[in-house]
N, C-alpha and C. Protein backbone atom coordinates (compact mmCIF):
# COMPACT_ATOMS: atom_id res chain seq x y z
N UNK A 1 0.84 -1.19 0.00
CA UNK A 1 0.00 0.00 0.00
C UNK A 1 0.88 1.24 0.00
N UNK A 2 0.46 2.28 -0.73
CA UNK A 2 1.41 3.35 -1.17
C UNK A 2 1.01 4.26 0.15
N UNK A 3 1.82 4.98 0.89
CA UNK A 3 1.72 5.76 1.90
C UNK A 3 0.88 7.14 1.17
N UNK A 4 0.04 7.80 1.76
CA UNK A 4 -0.59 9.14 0.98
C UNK A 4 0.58 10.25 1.35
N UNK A 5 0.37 10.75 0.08
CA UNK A 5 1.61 12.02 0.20
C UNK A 5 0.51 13.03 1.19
N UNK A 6 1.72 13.51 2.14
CA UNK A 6 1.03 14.82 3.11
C UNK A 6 0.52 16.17 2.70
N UNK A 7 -0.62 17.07 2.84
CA UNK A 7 -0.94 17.91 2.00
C UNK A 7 0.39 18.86 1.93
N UNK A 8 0.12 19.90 1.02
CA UNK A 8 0.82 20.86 1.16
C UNK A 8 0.20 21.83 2.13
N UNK A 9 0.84 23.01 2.56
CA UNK A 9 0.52 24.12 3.17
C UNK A 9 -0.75 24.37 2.65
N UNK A 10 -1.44 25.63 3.36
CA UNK A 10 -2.34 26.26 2.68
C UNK A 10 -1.58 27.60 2.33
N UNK A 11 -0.50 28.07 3.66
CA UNK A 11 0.38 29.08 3.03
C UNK A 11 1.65 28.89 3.69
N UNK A 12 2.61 28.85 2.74
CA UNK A 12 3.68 28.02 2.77
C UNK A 12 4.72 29.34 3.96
N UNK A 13 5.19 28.70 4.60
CA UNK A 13 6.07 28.98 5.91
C UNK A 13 7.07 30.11 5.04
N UNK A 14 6.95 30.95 6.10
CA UNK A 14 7.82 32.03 5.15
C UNK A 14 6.97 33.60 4.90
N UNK A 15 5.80 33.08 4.16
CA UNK A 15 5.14 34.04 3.87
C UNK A 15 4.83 35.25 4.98
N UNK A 16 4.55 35.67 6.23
CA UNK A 16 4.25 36.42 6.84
C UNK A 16 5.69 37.05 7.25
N UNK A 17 6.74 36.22 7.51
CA UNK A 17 7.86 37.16 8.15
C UNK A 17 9.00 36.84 7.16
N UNK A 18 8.47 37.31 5.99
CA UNK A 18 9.41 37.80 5.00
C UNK A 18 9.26 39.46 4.56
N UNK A 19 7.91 39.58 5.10
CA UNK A 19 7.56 41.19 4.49
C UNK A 19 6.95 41.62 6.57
N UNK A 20 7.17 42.97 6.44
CA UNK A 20 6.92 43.52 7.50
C UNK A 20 5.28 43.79 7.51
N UNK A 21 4.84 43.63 8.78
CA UNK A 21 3.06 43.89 9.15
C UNK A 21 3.21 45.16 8.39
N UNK A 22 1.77 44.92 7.33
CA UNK A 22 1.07 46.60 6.81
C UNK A 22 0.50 47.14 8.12
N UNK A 23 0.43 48.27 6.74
CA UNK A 23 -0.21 49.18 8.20
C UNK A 23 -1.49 49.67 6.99
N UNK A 24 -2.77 49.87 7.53
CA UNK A 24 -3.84 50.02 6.42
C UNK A 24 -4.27 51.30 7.61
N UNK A 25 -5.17 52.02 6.32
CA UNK A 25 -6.22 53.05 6.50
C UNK A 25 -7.73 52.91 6.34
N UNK A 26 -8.69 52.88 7.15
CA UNK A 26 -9.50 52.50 6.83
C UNK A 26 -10.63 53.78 6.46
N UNK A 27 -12.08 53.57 5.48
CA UNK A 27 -12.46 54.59 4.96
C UNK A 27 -12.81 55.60 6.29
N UNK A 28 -13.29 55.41 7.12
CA UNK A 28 -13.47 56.32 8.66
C UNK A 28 -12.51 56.99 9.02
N UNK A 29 -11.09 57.04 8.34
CA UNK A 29 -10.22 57.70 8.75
C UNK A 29 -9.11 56.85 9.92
N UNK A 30 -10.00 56.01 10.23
CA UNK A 30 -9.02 55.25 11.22
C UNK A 30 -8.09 54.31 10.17
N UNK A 31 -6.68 54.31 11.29
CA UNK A 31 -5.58 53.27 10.55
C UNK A 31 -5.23 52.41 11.60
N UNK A 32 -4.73 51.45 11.20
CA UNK A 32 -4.43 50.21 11.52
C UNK A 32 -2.40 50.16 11.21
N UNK A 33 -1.91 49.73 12.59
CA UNK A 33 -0.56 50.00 12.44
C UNK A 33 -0.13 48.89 13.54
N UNK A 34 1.21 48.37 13.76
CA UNK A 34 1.79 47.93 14.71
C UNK A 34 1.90 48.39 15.71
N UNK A 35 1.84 47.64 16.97
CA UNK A 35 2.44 48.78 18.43
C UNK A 35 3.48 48.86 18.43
N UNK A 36 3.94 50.07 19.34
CA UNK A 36 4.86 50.23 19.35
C UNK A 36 5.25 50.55 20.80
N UNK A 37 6.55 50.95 21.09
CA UNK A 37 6.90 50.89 22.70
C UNK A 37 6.24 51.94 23.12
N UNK A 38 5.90 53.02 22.59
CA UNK A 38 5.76 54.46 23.39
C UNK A 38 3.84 54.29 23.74
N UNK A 39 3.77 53.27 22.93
CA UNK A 39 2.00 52.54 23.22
C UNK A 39 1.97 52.24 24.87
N UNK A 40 2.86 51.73 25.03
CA UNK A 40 2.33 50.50 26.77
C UNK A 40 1.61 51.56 27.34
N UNK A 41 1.65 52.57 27.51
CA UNK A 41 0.32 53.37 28.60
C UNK A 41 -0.63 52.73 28.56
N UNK A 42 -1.08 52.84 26.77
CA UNK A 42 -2.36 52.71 26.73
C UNK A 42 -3.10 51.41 26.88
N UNK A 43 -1.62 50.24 26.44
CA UNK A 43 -1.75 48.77 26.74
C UNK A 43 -1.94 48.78 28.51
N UNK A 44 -1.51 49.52 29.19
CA UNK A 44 -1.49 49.54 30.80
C UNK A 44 -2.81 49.90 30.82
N UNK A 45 -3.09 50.82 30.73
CA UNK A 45 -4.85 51.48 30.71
C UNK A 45 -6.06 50.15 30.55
N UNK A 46 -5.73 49.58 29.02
CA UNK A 46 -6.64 48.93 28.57
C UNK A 46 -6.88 47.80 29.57
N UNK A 47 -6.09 47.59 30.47
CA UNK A 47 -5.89 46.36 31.27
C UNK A 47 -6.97 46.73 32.47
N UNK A 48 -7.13 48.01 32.77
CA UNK A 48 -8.11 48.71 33.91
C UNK A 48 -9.62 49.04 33.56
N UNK A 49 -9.97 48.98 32.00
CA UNK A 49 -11.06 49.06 31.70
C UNK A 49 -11.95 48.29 31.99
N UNK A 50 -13.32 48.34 32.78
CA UNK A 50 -14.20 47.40 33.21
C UNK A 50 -14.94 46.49 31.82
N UNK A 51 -15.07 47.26 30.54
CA UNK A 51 -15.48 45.88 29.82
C UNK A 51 -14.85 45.05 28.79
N UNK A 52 -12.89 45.66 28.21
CA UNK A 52 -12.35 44.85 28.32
C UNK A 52 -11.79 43.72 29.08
N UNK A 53 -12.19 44.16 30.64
CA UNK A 53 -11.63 43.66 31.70
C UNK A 53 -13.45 42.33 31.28
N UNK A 54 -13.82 42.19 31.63
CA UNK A 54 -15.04 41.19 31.59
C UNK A 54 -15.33 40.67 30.28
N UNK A 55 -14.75 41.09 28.94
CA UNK A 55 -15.12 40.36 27.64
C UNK A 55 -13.48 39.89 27.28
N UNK A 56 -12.57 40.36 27.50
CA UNK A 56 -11.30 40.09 26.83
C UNK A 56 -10.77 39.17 28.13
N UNK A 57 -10.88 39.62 29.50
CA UNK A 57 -9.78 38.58 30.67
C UNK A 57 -8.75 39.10 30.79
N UNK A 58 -7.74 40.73 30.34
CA UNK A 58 -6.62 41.07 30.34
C UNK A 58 -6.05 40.43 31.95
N UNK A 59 -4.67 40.21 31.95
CA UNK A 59 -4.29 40.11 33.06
C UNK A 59 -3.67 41.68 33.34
N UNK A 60 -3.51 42.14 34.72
CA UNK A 60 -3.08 43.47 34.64
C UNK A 60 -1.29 43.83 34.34
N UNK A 61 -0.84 44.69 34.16
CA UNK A 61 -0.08 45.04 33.27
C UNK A 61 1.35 46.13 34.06
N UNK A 62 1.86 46.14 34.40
CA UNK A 62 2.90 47.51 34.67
C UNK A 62 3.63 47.86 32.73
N UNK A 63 4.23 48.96 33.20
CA UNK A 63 4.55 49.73 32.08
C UNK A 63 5.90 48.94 31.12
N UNK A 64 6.44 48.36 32.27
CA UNK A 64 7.48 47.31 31.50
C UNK A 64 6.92 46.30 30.73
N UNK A 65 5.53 45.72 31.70
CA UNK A 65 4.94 44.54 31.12
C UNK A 65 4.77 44.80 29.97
N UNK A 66 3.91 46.09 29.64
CA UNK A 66 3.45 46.47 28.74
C UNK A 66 4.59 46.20 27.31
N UNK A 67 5.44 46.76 27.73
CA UNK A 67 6.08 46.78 26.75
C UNK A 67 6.94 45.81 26.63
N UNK A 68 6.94 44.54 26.96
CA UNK A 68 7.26 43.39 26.79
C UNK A 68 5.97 42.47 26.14
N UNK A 69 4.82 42.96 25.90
CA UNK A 69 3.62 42.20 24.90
C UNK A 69 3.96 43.29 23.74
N UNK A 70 4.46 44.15 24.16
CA UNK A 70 4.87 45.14 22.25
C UNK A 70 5.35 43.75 22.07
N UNK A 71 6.75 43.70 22.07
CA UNK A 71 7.82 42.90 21.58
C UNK A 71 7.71 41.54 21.37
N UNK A 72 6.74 41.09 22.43
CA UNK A 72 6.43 39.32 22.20
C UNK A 72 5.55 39.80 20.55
N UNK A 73 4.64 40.69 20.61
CA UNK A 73 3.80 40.63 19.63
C UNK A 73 4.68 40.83 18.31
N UNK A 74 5.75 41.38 18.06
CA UNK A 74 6.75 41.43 16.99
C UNK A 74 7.12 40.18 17.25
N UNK A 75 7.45 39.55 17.83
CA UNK A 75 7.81 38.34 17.56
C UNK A 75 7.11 37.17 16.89
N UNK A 76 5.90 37.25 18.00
CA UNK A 76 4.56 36.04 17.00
C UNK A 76 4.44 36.60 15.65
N UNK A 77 4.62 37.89 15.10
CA UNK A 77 4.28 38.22 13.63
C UNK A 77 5.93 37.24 13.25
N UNK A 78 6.99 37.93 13.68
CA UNK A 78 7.86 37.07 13.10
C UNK A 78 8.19 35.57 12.91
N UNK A 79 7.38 34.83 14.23
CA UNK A 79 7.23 33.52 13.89
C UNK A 79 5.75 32.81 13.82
N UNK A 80 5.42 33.79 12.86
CA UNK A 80 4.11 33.70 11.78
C UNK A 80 3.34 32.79 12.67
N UNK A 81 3.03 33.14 13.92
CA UNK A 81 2.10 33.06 14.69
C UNK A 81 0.65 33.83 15.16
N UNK A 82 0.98 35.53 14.74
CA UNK A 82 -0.30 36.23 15.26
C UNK A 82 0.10 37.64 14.37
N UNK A 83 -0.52 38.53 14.12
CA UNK A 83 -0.75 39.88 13.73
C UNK A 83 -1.55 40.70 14.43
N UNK A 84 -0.96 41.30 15.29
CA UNK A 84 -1.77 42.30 16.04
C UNK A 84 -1.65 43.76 15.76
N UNK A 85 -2.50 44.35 15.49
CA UNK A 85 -2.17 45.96 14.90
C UNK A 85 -2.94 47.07 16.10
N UNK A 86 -2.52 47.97 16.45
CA UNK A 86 -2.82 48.95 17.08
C UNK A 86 -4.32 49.55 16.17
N UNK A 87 -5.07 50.65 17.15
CA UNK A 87 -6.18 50.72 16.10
C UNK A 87 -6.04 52.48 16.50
N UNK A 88 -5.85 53.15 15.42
CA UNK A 88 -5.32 54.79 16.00
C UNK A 88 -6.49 55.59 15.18
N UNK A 89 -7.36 56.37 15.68
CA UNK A 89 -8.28 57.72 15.53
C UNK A 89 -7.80 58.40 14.38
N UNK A 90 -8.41 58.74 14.02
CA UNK A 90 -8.90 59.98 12.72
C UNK A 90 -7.59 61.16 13.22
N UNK A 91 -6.76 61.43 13.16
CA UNK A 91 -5.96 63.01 13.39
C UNK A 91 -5.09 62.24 15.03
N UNK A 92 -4.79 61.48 14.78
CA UNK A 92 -4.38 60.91 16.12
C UNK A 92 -3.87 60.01 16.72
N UNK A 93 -2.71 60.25 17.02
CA UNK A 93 -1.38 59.13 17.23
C UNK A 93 -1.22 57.97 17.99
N UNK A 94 -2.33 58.07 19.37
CA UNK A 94 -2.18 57.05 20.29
C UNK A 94 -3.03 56.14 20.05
N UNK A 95 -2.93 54.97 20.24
CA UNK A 95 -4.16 53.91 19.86
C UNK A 95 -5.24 53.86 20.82
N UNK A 96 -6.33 53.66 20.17
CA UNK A 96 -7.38 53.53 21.25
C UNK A 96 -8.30 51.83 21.18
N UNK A 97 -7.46 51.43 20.31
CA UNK A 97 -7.95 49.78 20.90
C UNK A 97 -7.11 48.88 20.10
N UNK A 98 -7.44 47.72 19.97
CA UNK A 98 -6.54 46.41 19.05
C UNK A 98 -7.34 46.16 18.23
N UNK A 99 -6.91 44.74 17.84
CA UNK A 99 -7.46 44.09 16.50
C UNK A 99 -6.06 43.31 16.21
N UNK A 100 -6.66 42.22 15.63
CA UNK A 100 -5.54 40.80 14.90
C UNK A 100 -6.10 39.83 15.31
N UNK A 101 -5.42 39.19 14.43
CA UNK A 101 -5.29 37.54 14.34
C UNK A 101 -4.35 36.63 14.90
N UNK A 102 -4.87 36.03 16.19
CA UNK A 102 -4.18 35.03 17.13
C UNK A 102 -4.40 33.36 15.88
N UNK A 103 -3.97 32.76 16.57
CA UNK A 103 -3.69 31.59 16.79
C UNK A 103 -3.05 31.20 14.64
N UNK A 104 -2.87 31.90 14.98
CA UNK A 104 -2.59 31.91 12.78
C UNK A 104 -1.93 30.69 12.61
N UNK A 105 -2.21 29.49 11.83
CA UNK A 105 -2.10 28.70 11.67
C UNK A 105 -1.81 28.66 9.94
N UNK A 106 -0.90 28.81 9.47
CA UNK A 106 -0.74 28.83 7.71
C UNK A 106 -0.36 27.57 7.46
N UNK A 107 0.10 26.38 7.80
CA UNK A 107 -0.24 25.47 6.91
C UNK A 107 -1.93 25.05 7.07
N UNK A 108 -2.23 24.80 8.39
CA UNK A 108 -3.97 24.79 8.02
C UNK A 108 -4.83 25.86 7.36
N UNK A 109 -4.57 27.00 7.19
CA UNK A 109 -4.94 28.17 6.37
C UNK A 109 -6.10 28.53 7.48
N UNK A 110 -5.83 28.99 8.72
CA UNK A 110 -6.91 29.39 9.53
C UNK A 110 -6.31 30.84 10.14
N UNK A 111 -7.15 31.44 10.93
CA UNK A 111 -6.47 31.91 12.45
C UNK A 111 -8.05 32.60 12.71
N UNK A 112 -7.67 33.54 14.22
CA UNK A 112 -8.61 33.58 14.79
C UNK A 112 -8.75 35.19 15.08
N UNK A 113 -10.07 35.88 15.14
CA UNK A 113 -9.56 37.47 15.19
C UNK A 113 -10.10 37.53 17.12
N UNK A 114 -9.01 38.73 17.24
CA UNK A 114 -9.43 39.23 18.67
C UNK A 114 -9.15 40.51 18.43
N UNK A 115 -9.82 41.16 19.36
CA UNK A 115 -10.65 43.07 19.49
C UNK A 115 -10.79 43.40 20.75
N UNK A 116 -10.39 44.85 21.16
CA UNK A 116 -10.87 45.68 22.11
C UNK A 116 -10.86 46.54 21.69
N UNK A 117 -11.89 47.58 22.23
CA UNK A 117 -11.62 49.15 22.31
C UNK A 117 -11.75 49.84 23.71
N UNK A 118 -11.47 50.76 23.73
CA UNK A 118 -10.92 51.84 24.49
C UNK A 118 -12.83 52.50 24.84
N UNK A 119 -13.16 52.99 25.55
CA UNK A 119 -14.16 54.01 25.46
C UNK A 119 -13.91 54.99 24.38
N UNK A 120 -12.81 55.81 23.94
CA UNK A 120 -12.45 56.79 23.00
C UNK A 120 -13.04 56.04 21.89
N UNK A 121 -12.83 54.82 21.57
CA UNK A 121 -12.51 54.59 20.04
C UNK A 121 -14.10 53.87 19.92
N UNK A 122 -15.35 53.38 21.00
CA UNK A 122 -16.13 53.11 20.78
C UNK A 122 -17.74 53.47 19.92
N UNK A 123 -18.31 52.91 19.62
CA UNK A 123 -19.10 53.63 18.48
C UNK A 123 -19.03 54.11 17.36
N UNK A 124 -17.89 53.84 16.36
CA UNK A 124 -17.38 54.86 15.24
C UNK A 124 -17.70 53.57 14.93
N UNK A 125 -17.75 52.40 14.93
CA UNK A 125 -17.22 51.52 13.42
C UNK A 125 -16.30 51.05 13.67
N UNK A 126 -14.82 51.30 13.89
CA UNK A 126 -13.66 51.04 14.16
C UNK A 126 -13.39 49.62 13.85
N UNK A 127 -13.90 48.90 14.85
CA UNK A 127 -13.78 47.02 15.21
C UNK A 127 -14.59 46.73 13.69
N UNK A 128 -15.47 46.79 13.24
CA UNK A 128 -16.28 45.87 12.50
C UNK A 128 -15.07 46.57 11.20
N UNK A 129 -15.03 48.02 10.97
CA UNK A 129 -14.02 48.20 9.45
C UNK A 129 -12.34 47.57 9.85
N UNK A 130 -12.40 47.41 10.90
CA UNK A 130 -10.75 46.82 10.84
C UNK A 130 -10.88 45.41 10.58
N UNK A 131 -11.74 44.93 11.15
CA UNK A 131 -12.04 43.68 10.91
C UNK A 131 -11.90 43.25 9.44
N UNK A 132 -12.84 43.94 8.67
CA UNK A 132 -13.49 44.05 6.83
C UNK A 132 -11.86 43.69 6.84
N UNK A 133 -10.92 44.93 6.72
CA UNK A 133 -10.00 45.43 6.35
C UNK A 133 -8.48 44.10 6.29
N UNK A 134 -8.67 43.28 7.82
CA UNK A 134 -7.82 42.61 7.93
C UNK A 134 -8.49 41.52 7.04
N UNK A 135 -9.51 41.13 6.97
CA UNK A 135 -10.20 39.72 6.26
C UNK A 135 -9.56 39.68 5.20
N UNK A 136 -9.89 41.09 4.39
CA UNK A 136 -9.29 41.22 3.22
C UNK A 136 -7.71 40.88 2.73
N UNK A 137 -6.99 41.23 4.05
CA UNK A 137 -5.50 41.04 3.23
C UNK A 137 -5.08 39.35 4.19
N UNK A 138 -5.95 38.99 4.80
CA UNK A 138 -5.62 37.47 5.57
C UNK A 138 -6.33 36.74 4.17
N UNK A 139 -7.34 37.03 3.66
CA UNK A 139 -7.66 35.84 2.56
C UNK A 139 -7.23 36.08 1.23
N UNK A 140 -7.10 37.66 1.11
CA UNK A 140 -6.78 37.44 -0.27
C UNK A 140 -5.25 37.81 -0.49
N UNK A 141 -4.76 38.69 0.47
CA UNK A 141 -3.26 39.02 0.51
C UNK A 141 -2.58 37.58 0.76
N UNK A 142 -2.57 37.19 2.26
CA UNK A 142 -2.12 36.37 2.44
C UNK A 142 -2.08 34.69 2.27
N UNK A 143 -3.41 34.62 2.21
CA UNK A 143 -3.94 33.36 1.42
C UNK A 143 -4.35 32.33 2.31
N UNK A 144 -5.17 32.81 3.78
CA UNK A 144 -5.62 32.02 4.48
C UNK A 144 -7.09 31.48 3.94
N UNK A 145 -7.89 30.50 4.38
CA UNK A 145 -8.74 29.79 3.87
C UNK A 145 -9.96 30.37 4.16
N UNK A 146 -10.02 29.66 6.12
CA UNK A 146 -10.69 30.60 7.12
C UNK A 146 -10.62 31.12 8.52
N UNK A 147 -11.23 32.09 8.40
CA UNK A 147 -10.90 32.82 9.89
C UNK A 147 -12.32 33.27 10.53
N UNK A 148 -12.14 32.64 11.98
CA UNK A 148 -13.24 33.20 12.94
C UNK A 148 -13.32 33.99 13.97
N UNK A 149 -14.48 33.92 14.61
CA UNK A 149 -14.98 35.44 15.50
C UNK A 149 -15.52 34.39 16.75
N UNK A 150 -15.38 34.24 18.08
CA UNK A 150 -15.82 33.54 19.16
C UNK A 150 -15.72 34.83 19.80
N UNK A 151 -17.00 34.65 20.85
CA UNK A 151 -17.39 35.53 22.14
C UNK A 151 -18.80 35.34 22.34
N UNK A 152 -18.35 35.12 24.07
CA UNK A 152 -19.70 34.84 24.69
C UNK A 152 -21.19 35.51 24.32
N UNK A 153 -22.30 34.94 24.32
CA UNK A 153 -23.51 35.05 23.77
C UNK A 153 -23.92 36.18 24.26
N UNK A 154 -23.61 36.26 25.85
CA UNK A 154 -24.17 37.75 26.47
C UNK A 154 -23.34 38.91 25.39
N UNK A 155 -22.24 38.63 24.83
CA UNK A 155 -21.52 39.85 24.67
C UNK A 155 -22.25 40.60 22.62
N UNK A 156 -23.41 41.00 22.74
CA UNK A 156 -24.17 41.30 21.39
C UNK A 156 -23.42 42.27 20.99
N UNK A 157 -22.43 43.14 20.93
CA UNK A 157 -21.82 43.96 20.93
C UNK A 157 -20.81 43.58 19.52
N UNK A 158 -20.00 41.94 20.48
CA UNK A 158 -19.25 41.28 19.00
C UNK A 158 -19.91 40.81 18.12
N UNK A 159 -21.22 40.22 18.84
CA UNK A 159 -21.88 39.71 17.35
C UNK A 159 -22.47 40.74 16.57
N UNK A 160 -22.65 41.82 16.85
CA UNK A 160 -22.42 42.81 15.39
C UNK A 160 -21.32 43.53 14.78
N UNK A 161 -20.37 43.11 15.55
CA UNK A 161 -18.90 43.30 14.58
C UNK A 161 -19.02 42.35 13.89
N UNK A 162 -19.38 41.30 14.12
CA UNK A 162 -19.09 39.83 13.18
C UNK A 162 -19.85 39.79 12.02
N UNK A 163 -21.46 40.21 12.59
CA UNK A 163 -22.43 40.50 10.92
C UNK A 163 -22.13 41.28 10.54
N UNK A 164 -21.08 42.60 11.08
CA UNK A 164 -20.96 43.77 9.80
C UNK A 164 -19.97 43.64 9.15
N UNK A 165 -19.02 42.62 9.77
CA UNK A 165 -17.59 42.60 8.98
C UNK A 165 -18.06 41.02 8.40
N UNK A 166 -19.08 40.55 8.01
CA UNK A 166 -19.54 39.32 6.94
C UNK A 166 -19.27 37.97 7.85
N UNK A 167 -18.93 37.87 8.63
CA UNK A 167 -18.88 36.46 9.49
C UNK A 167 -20.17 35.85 9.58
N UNK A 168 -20.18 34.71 9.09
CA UNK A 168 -21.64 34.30 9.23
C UNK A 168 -21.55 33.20 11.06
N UNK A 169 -22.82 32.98 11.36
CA UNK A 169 -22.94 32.61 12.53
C UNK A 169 -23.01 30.82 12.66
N UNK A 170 -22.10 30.28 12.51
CA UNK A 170 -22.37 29.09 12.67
C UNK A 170 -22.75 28.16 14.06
N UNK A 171 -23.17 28.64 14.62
CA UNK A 171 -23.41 28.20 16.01
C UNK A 171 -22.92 28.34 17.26
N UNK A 172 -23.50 27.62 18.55
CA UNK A 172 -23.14 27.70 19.73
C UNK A 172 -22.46 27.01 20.35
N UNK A 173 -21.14 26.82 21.16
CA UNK A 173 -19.96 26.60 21.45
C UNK A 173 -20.93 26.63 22.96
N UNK A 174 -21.06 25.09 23.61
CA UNK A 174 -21.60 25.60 25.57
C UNK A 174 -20.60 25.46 25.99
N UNK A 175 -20.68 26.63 26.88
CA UNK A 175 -19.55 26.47 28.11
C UNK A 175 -18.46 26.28 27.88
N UNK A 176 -18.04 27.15 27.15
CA UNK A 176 -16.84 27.18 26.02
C UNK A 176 -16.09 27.96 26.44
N UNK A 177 -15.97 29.15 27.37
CA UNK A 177 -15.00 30.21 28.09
C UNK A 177 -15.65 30.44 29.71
N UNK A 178 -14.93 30.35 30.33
CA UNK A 178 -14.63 31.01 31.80
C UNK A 178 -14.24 32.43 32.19
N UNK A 179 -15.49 32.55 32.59
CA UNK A 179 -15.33 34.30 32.45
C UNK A 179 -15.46 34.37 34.48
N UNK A 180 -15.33 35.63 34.84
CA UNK A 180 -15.15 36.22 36.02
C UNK A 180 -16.68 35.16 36.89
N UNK A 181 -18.01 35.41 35.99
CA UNK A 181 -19.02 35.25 36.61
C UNK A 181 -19.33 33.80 36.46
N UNK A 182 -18.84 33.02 35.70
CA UNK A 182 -18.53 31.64 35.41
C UNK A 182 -18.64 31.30 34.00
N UNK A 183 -18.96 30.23 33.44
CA UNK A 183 -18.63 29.37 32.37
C UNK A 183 -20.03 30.14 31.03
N UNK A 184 -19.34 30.40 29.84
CA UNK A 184 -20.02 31.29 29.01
C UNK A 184 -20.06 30.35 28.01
N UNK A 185 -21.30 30.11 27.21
CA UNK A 185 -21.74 29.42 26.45
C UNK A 185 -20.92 31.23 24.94
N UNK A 186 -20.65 30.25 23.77
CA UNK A 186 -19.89 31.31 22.62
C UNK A 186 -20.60 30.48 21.80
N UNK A 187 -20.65 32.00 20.44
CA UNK A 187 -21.01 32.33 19.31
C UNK A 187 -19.91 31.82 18.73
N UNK A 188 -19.73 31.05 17.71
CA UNK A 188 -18.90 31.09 16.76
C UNK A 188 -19.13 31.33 15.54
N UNK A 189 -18.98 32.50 14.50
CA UNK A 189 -19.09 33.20 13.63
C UNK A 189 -17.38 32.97 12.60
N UNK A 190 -17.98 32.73 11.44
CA UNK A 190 -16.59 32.41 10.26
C UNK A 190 -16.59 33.30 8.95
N UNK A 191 -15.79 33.29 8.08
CA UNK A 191 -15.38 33.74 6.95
C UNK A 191 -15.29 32.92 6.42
N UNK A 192 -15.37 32.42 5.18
CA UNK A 192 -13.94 31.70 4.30
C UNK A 192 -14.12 32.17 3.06
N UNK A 193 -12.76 31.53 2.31
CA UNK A 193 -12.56 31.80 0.58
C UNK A 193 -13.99 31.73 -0.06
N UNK A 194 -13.89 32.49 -0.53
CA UNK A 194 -15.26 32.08 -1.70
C UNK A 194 -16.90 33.05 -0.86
N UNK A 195 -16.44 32.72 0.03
CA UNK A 195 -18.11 33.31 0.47
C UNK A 195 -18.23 34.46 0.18
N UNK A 196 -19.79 34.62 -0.17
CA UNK A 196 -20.23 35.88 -0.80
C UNK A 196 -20.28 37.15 0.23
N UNK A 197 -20.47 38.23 -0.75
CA UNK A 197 -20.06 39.91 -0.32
C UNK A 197 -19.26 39.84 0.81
N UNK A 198 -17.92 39.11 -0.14
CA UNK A 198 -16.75 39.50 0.37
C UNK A 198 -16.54 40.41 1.22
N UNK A 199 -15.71 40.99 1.83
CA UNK A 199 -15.51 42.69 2.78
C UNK A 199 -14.91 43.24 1.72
């Protein structure tokens, strides 16, 4: 019996940390950029906010810490593990929330998006156009397959980032995260190649 040859990649090793993280503009005026060291305040801050603190789990942060998740996060881009981009205001330098793709997996052609904002940066759009924005260069730039959106059911907030940035809703995940108040039944919402009105 002939052994089956192993697939290939979906995107072959190499591809993400051969070229440096873009940095995009989105039509709202907001851009999308890497952190950087002179960020950790606001990475320190975000760690004190009561509803990143209850939807995201930050652990809390000093100013060094802070700026030791800059640098891990240059690193997972370099070992084409995650893309995390700062999310910076219309006329305005400091970031007021995140956005990227954890768990990036390129030979399976997957990864996973995670989001906060700031009170500043809430209500504009921000999360759902960065979202559009990254889909776009993870499936068609980079050549992932698919990528999803998980968060607890109470949290309706992500599930309309997820329908506005095209994630369709494929079901319920029970008791799927451990949150402060206990065990949270999740939404899991997807993308993939091919599906219609693209972002």
């Amino acid at each position: 019996m002939n052994a089956l040859s192993p697939l290939p990649p979906v995107v072959p090793a190499g591809t993400m940390s051969r070229a440096d993280q873009p940095v995009f503009r989105l039509p709202n005026g907001f851009r999308l950029r890497p952190w950087r060291e002179p960020d950790a305040d606001v990475l320190v801050r975000s760690c004190l906010d009561p509803e990143i603190q209850r939807w995201n789990r930050p652990a809390p942060l000093s100013r060094d810490g802070a700026r030791a998740k800059i640098e891990h996060w240059r690193g997972r881009w370099r070992d084409e593990q995650a893309a995390i981009w700062a999310v910076v205001p219309p006329g305005g330098t400091a970031p007021v929330g995140l956005v990227g793709l954890a768990d990036v997996d390129l030979g399976g052609g997957t990864a996973e998006f995670l989001y906060w904002l700031l009170p500043e940066g809430r209500g504009r759009g921000a999360v759902a156009g960065a979202t559009r924005r990254i889909s776009r260069w993870a499936l068609d730039g980079l050549g992932l397959h698919r990528l999803r959106i998980t968060h607890s059911v109470a949290n309706p907030a992500s599930c309309h980032v997820a329908a506005r940035a095209g994630f369709a809703l494929e079901g319920t995940m029970r008791s799927a995260l451990l949150h402060a108040d206990g065990w949270h039944d999740e939404h899991l919402h997807a993308r993939v190649q091919g599906d219609p009105g693209a972002p």
